[in-house]
Protein backbone atom coordinates (compact mmCIF):
# COMPACT_ATOMS: atom_id res chain seq x y z
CA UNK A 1 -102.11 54.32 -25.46
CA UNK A 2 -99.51 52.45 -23.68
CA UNK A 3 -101.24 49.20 -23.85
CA UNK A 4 -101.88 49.50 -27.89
CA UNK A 5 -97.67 50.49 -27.78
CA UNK A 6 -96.72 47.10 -25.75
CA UNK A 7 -99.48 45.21 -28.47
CA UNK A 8 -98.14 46.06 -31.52
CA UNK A 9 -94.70 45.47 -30.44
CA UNK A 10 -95.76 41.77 -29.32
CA UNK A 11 -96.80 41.59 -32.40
CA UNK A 12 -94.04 42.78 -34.00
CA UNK A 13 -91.60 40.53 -32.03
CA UNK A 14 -94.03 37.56 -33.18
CA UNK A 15 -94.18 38.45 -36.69
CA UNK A 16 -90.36 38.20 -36.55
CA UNK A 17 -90.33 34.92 -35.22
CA UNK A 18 -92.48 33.38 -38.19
CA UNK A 19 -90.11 34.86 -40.86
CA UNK A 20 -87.09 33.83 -39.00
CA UNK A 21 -88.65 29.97 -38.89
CA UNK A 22 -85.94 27.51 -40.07
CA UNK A 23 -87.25 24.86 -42.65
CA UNK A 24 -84.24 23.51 -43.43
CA UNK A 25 -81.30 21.27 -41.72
CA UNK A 26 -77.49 21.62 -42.57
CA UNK A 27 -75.60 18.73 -42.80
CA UNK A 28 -72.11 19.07 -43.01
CA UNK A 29 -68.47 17.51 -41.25
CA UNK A 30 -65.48 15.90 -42.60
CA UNK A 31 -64.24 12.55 -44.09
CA UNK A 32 -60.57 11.71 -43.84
CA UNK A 33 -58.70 9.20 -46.47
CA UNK A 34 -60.71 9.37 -48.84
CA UNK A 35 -60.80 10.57 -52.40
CA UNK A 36 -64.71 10.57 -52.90
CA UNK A 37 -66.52 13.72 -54.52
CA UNK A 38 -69.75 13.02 -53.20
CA UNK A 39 -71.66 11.72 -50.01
CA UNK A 40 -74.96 10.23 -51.42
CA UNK A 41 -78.04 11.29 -48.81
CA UNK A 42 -81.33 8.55 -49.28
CA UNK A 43 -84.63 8.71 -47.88
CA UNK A 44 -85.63 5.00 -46.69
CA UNK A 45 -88.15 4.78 -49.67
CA UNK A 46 -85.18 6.26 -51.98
CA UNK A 47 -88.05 8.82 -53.17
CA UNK A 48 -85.49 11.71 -52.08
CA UNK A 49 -81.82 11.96 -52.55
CA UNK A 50 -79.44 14.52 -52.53
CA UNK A 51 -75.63 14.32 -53.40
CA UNK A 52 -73.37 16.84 -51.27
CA UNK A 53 -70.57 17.95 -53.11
CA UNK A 54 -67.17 16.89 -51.01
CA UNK A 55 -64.10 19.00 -51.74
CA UNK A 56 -60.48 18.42 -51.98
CA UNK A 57 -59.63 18.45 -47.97
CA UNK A 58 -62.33 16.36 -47.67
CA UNK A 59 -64.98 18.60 -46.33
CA UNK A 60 -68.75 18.74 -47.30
CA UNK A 61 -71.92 21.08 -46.23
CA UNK A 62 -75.17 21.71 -47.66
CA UNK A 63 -78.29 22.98 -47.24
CA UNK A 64 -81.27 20.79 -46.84
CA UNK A 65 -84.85 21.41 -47.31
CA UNK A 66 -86.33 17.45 -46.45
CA UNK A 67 -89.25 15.98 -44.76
CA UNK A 68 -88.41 14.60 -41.61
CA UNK A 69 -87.22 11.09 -40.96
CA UNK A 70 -84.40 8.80 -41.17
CA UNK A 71 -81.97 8.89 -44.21
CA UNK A 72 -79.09 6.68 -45.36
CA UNK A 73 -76.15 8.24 -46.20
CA UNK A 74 -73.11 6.73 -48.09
CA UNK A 75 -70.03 7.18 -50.01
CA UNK A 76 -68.44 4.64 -52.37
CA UNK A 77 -67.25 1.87 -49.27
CA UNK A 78 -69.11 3.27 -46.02
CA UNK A 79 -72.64 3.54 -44.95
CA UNK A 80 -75.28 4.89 -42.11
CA UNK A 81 -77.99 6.32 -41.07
CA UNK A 82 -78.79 9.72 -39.59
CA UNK A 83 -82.28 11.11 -38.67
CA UNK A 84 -82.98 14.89 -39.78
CA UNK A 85 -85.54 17.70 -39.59
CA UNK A 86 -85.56 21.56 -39.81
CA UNK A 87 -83.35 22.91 -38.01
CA UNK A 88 -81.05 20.25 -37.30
CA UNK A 89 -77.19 21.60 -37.81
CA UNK A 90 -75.52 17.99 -37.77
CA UNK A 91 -71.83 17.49 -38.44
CA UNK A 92 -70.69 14.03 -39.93
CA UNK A 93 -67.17 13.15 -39.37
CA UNK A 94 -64.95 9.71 -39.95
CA UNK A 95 -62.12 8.32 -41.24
CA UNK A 96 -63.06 6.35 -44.43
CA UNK A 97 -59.99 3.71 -43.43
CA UNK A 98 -61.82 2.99 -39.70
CA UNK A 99 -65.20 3.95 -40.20
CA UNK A 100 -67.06 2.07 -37.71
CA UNK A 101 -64.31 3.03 -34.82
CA UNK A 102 -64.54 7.11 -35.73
CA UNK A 103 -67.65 7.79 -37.25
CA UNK A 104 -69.05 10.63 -34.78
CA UNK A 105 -72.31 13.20 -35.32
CA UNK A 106 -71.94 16.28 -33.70
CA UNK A 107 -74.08 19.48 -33.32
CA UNK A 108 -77.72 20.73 -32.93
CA UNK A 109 -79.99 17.53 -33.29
CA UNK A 110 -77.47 14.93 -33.74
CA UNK A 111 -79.49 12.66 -30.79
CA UNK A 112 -81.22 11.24 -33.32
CA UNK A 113 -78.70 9.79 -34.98
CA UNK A 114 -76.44 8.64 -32.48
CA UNK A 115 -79.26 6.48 -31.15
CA UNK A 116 -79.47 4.99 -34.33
CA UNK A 117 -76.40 3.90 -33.98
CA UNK A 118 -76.89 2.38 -30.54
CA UNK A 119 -79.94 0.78 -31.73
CA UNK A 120 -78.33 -1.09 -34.26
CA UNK A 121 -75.11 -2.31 -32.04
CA UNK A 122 -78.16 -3.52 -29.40
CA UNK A 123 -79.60 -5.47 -31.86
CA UNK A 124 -76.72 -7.29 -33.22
CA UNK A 125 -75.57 -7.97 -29.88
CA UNK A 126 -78.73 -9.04 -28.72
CA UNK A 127 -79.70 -11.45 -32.02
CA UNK A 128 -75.74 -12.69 -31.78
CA UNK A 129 -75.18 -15.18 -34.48
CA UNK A 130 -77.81 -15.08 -37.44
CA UNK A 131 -77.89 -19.28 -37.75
CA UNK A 132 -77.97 -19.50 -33.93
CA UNK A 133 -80.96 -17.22 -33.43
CA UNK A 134 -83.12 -18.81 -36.41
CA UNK A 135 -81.98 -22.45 -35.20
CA UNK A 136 -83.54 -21.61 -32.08
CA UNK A 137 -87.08 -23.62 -31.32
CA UNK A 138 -90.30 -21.57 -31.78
CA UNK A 139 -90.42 -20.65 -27.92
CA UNK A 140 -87.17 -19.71 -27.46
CA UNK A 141 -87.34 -18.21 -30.69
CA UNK A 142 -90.54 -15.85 -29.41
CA UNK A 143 -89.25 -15.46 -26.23
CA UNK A 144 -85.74 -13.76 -27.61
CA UNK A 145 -87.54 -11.93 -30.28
CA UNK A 146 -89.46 -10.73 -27.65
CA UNK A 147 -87.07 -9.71 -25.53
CA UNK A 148 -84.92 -7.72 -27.90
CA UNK A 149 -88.12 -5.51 -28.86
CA UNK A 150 -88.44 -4.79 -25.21
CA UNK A 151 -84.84 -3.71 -25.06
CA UNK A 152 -84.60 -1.66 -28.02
CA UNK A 153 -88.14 0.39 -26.85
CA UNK A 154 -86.30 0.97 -23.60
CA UNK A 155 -83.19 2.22 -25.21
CA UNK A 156 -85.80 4.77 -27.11
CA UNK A 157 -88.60 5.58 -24.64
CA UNK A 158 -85.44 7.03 -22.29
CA UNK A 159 -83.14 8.46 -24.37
CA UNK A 160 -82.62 12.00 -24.07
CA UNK A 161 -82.79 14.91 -26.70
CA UNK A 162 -84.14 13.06 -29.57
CA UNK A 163 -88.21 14.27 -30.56
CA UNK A 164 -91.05 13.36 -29.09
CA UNK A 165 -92.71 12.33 -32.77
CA UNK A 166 -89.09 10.32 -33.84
CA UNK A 167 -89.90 7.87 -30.29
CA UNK A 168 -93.25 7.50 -31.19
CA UNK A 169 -92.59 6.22 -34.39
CA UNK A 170 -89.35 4.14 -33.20
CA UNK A 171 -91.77 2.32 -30.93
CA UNK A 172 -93.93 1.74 -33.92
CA UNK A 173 -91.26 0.65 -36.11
CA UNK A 174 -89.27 -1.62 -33.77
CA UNK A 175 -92.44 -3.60 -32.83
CA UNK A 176 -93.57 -3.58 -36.79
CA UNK A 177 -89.98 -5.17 -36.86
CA UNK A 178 -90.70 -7.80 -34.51
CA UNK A 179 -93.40 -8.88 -36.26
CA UNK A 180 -91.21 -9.19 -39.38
CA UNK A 181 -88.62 -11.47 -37.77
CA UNK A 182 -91.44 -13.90 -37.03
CA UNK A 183 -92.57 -13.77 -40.34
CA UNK A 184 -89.24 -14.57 -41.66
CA UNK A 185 -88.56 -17.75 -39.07
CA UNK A 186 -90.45 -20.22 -40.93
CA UNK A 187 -88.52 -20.32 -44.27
CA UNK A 188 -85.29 -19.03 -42.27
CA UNK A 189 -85.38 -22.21 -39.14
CA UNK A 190 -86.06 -24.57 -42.02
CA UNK A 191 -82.82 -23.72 -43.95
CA UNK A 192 -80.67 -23.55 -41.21
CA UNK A 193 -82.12 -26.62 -39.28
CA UNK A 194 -82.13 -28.35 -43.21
CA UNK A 195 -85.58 -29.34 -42.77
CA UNK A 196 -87.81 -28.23 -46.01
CA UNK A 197 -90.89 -29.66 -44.67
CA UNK A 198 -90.51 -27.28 -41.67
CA UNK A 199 -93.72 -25.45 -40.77
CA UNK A 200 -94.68 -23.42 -37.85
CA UNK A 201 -97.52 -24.19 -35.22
CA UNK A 202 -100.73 -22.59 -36.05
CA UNK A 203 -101.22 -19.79 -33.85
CA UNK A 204 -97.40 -18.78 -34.07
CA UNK A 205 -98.56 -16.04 -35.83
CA UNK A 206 -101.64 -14.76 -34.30
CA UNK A 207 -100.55 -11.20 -33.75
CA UNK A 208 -100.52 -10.62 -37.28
CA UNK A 209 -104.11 -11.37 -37.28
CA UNK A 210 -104.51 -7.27 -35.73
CA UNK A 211 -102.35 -5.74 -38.25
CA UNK A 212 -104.16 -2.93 -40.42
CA UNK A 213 -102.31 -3.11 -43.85
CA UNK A 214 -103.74 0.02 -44.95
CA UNK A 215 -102.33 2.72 -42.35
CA UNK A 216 -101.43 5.28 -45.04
CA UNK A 217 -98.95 7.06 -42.01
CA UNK A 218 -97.00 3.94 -40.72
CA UNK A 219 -96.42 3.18 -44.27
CA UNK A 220 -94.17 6.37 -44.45
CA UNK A 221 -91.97 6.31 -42.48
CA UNK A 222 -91.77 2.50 -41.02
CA UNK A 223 -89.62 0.47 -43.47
CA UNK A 224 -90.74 -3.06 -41.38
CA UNK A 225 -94.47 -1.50 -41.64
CA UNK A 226 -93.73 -2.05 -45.65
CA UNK A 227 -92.14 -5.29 -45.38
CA UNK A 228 -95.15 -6.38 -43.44
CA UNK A 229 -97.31 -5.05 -45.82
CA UNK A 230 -95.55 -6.32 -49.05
CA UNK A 231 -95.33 -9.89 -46.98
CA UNK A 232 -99.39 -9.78 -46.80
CA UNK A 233 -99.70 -9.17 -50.40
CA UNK A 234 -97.03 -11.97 -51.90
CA UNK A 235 -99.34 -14.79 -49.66
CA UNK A 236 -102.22 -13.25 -51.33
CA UNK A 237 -100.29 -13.34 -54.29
CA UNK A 238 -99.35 -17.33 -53.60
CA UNK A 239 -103.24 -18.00 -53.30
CA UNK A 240 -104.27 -16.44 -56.37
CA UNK A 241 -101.70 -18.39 -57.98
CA UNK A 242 -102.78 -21.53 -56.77
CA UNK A 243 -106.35 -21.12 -57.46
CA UNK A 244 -106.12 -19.45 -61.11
CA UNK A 245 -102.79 -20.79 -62.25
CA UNK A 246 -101.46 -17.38 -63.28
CA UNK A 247 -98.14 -16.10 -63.64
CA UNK A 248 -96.81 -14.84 -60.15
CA UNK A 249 -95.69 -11.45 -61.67
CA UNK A 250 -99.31 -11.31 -63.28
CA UNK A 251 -101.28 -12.65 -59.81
CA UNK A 252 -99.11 -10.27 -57.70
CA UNK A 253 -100.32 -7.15 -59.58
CA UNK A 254 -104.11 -8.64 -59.20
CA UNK A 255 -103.51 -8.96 -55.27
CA UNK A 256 -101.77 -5.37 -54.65
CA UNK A 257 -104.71 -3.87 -56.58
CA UNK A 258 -107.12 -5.17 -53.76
CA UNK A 259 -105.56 -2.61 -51.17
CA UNK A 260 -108.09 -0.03 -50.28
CA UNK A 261 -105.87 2.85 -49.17
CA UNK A 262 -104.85 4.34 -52.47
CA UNK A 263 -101.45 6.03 -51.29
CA UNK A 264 -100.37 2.22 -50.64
CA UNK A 265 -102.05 0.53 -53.22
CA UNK A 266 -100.18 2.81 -55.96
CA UNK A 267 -96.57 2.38 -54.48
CA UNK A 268 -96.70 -1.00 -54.30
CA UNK A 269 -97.94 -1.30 -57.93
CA UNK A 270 -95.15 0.83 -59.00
CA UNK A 271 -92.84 -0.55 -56.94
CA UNK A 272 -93.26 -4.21 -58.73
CA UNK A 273 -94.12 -2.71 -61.81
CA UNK A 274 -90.68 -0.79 -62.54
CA UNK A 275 -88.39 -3.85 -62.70
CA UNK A 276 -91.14 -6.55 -62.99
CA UNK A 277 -92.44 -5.21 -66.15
CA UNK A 278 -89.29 -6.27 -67.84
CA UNK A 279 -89.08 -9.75 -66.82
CA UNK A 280 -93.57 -10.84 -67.32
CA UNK A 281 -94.19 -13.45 -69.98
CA UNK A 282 -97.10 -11.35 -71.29
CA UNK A 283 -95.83 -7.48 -70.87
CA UNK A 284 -99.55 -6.48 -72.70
CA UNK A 285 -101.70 -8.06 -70.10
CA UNK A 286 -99.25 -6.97 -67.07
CA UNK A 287 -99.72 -3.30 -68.50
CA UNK A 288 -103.26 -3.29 -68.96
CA UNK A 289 -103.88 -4.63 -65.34
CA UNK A 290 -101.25 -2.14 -64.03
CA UNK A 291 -102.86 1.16 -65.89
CA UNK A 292 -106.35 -0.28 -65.01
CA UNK A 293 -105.15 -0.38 -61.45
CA UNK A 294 -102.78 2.50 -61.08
CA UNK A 295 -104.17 6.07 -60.50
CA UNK A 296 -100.85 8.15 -59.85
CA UNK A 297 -100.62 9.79 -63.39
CA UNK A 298 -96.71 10.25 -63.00
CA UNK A 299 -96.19 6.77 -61.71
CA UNK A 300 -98.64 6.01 -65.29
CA UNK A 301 -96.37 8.31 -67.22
CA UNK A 302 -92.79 6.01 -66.20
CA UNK A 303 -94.57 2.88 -66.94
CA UNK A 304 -96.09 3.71 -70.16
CA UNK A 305 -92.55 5.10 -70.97
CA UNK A 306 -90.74 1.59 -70.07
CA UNK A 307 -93.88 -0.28 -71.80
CA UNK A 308 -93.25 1.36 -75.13
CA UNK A 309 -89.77 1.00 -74.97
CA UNK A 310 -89.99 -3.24 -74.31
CA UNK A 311 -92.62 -3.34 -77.00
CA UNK A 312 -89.45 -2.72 -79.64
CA UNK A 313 -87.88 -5.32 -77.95
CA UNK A 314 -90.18 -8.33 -78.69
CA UNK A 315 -89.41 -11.18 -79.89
CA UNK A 316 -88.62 -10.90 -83.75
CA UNK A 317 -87.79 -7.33 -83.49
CA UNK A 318 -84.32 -5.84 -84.53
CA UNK A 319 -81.86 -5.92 -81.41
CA UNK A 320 -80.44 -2.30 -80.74
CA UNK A 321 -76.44 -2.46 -81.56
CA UNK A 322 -73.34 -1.73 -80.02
CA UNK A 323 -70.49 -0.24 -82.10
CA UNK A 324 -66.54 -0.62 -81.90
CA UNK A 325 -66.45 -2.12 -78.54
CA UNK A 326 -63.03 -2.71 -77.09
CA UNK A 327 -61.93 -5.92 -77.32
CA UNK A 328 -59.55 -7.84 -74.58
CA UNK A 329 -57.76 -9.59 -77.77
CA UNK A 330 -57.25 -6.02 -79.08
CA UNK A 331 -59.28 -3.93 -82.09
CA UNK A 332 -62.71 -3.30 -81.65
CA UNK A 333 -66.03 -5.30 -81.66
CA UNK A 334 -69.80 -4.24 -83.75
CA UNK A 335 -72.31 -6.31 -83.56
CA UNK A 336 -73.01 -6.13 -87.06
CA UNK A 337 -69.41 -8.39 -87.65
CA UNK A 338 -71.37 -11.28 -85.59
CA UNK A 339 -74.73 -11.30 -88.13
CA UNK A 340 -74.71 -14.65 -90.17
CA UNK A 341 -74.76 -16.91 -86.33
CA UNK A 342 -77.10 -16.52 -83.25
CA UNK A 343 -75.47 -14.35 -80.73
CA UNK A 344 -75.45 -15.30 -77.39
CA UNK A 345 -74.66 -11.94 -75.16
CA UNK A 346 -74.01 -11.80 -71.44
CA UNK A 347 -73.93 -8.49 -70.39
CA UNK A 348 -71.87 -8.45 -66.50
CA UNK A 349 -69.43 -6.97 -64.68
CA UNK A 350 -66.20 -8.04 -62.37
CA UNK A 351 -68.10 -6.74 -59.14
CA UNK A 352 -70.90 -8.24 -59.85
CA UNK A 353 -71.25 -12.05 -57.53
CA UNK A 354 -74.31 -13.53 -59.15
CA UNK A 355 -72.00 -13.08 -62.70
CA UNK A 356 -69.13 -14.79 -61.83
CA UNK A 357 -71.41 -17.42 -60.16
CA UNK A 358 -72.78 -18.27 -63.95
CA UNK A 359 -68.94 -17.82 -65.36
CA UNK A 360 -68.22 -21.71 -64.44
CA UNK A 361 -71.30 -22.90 -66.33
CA UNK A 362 -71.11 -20.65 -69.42
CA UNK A 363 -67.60 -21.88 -69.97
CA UNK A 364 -69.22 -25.40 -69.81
CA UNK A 365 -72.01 -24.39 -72.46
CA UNK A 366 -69.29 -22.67 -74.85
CA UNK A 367 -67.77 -25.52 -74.80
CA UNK A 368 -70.24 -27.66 -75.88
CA UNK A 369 -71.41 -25.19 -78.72
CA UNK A 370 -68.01 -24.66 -80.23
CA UNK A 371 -67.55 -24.66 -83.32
CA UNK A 372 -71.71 -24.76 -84.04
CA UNK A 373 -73.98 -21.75 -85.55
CA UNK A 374 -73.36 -18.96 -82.13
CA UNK A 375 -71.57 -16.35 -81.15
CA UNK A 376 -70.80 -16.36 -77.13
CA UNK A 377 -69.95 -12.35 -76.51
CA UNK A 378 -69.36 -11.08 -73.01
CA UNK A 379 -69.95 -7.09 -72.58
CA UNK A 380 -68.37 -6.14 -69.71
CA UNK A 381 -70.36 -2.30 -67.86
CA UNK A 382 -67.47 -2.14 -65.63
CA UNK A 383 -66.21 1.60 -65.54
CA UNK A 384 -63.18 2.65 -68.13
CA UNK A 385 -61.44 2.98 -65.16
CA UNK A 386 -61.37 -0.45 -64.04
CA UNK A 387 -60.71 -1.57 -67.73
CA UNK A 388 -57.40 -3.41 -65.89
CA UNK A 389 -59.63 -5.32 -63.54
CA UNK A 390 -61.77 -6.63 -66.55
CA UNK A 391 -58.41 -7.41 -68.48
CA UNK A 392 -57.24 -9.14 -65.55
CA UNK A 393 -60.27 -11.70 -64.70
CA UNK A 394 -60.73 -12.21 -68.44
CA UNK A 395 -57.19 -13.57 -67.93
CA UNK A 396 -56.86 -14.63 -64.61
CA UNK A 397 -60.48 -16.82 -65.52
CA UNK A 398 -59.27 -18.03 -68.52
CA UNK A 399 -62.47 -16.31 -70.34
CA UNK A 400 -63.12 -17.71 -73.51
CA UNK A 401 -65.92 -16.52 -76.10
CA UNK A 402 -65.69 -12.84 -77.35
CA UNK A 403 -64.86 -10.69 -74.49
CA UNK A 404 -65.61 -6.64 -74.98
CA UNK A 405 -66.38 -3.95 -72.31
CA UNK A 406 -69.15 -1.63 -73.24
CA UNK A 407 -67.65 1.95 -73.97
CA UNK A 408 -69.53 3.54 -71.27
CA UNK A 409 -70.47 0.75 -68.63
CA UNK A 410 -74.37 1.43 -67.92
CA UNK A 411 -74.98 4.39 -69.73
CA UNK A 412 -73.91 2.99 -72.77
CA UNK A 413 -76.40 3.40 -75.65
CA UNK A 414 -76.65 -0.57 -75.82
CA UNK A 415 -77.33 -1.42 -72.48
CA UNK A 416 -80.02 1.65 -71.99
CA UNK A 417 -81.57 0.55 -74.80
CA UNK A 418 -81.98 -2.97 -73.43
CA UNK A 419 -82.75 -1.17 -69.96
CA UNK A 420 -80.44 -3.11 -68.28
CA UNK A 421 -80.17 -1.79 -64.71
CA UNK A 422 -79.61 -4.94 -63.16
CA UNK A 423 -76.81 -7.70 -64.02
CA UNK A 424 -76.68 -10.41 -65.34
CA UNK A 425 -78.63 -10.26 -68.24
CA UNK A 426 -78.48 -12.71 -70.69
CA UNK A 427 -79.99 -11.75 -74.52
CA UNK A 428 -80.10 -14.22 -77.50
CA UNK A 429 -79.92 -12.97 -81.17
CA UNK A 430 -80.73 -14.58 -84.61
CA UNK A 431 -78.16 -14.73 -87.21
CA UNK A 432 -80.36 -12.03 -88.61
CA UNK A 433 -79.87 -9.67 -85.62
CA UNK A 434 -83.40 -10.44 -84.56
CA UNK A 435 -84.11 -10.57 -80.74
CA UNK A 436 -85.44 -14.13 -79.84
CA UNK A 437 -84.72 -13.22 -76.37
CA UNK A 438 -84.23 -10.56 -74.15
CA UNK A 439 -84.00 -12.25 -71.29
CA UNK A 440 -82.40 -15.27 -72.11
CA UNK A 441 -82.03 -18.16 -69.71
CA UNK A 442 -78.47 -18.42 -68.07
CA UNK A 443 -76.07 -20.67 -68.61
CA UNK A 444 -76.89 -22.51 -65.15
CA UNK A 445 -80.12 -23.11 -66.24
CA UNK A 446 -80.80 -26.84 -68.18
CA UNK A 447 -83.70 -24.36 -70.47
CA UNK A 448 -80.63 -22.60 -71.94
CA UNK A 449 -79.84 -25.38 -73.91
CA UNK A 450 -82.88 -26.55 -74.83
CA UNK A 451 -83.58 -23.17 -76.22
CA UNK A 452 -80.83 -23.79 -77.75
CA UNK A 453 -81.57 -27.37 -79.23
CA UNK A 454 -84.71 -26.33 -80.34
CA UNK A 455 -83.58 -23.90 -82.65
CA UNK A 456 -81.16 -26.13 -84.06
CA UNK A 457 -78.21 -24.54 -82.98
């Protein structure tokens, strides 16, 4: 009897371990000077993010049920990384003014993240100067790259308190990341050396030769696994090209679809097919080898969604509007006032580098067109609240053209119908209101004006 008593209280006392089991982490800490609502968590793939709400003190904590793994988190100037899994109780605290100097993570599991952080100051110290390192000759080169792998698996095989599963893959990762850094040397010695003609020696890169590009399980969680991966497909890519003459956006679709494992396969479909779709010569073909290719039904569902939506922007179609736009001159902007000229629109932002980088040469182009059948309108997506900023650089750059900032920067009904989420974008308009294009050449580019020429303009 006394035996079946002591049994069904072990049982008891293990039955109230398994409902007590933690499958979640809290993350929580502090941030001084700063006037930020929200800290922005990312999963490396950006699959999974969470926003934790940060109050008026500063202070943030939330609950988080997440796979485990290494996430980026960030607020609107600072950025890191922190590893997490159930039952993790991490505290994040810095000063937003001197973040690298008094960012610390405290609390249960925090291990993981701190040797992120020593990983990363290893590295730079150990690569030194970018131009140096890729200057060096391919020995040297080897040698160094080799040398900072060793040191960085050291650094992980004996730190203490971080899991056994988190080293494993760290050793993974970091040599997956070696063999990225060669991969990169090539194109990266013959810029800095300013030899274009530069190629390496034949077997330079015989360790790639034992790489398996379908390991479904290194592709989770190693982010130099996918870079390897990706780098595989855009030389197959570069054959097919050469041999068939195709489009690359078109061949790189055909050479993804080749990869066996299907997990794989289907990310890096969608991953080329969400922004790539936009930009294809021939959207109809690039869909119909995507669906044909593509068996993840919600990955099918976005597509299909963005696919109908470009199909009502083809050339010829009517161009979505935009309606009472503020403009820097003062009054308001439709762009029903500009029908009766072509409309050339460049849709940017004061933030944004590659957009300021075209500002030289579309003052050059205005120039030349003044006066002529076009309409040069600038729609600015910064924020409402940086409407002083825009007014500013219009200024400060002597703008010309019609200058307007959209009414609610990217959400704005014009540029989401356009599904703009990447600037610049340049569109060109009939006097009709037509699109001719959606994704006009920029002003840098000699094609603009011989677009331009061609249609008489």
């Amino acid at each position: 009897m006394r035996k079946i008593i002591l049994a069904l209280f072990a049982l008891a006392v293990i039955s109230c371990k398994d409902e007590t089991t933690i499958d979640y982490a809290v993350i929580s800490g502090k941030i001084l000077n700063s006037d930020v609502t929200e800290l922005n968590l990312s999963s490396t793939d950006r699959k999974t993010r969470k926003q934790l709400k940060i109050d008026k003190d500063g202070n943030f904590r939330d609950t988080l049920r997440v796979n485990p793994g290494v996430y980026s988190f960030y607020d609107s100037n600072n950025y890191d990384f922190i590893y997490i899994e159930a039952g993790n109780d991490i505290q994040i605290n810095y000063d937003a003014k001197d973040f690298a100097n008094t960012l610390t993570f405290t609390g249960k599991g925090h291990e993981g993240s701190n040797y992120l952080r020593e990983k990363n100051t290893l590295s730079s110290e150990l690569t030194g100067d970018r131009k140096e390192f890729f200057k060096l000759e391919e020995d040297a080169f080897k040698s160094k790259c080799n040398d900072i792998k060793q040191a960085k698996i050291n650094l992980v095989s004996n730190y203490v308190g971080i899991p056994e599963l988190f080293k494993g893959q760290e050793v993974k990762d970091i040599n997956y990341e070696y063999l990225n850094t060669l991969t990169s040397y090539e194109r990266s010695h013959a810029y800095y050396v300013g030899s274009e003609d530069f190629k390496v020696s034949d077997n330079f890169l015989s360790e790639l030769v034992s790489v398996d590009y379908n390991n479904k399980e290194d592709y989770g969680f190693s982010t130099n696994y996918k870079g390897l991966v990706k780098s595989f497909y855009r030389k197959k890519t570069s054959e097919i090209v050469k041999k068939d003459s195709l489009d690359r956006n078109i061949a790189y679709l055909k050479a993804v679809s080749l990869a066996t494992d299907p997990d794989i396969k289907n990310d890096l479909l969608f991953d080329a097919a969400i922004f790539g779709i936009k930009y294809v010569n021939d959207i109809n073909l690039y869909y119909e080898l995507f669906i044909k290719a593509s068996t993840n039904d919600e990955n099918n569902d976005k597509i299909s969604e963005i696919y109908e939506g470009l199909i009502k922007l083809a050339k010829g179609q009517p161009s979505p509007k935009f309606f009472n736009y503020e403009n820097v001159d003062g009054g308001s902007t439709s762009l029903d006032d500009l029908k009766g000229k072509y409309v050339y629109i460049d849709v940017w932002a004061t933030w944004c580098g590659p957009c300021k980088y075209e500002i030289p040469f579309l003052k050059e182009v205005e120039e030349e067109y003044h006066g002529k059948n076009i309409h040069f309108v600038s729609i600015s997506v910064d924020k409402m609240k940086d409407k002083e900023k825009w007014e500013n650089m219009v200024k400060d750059k002597e703008l010309t053209g019609i200058q307007l900032i959209a009414n609610n920067d990217f959400s704005s009904d014009f540029v989401r119908d356009y599904m703009i989420n990447a600037i610049p974008q340049f569109i060109l308009l009939d006097p009709n209101g037509n699109i001719v294009e959606k994704n006009a050449p920029r002003p840098s580019n000699s094609k603009l004006t011989e677009l331009f020429n061609e249609l008489g303009i």
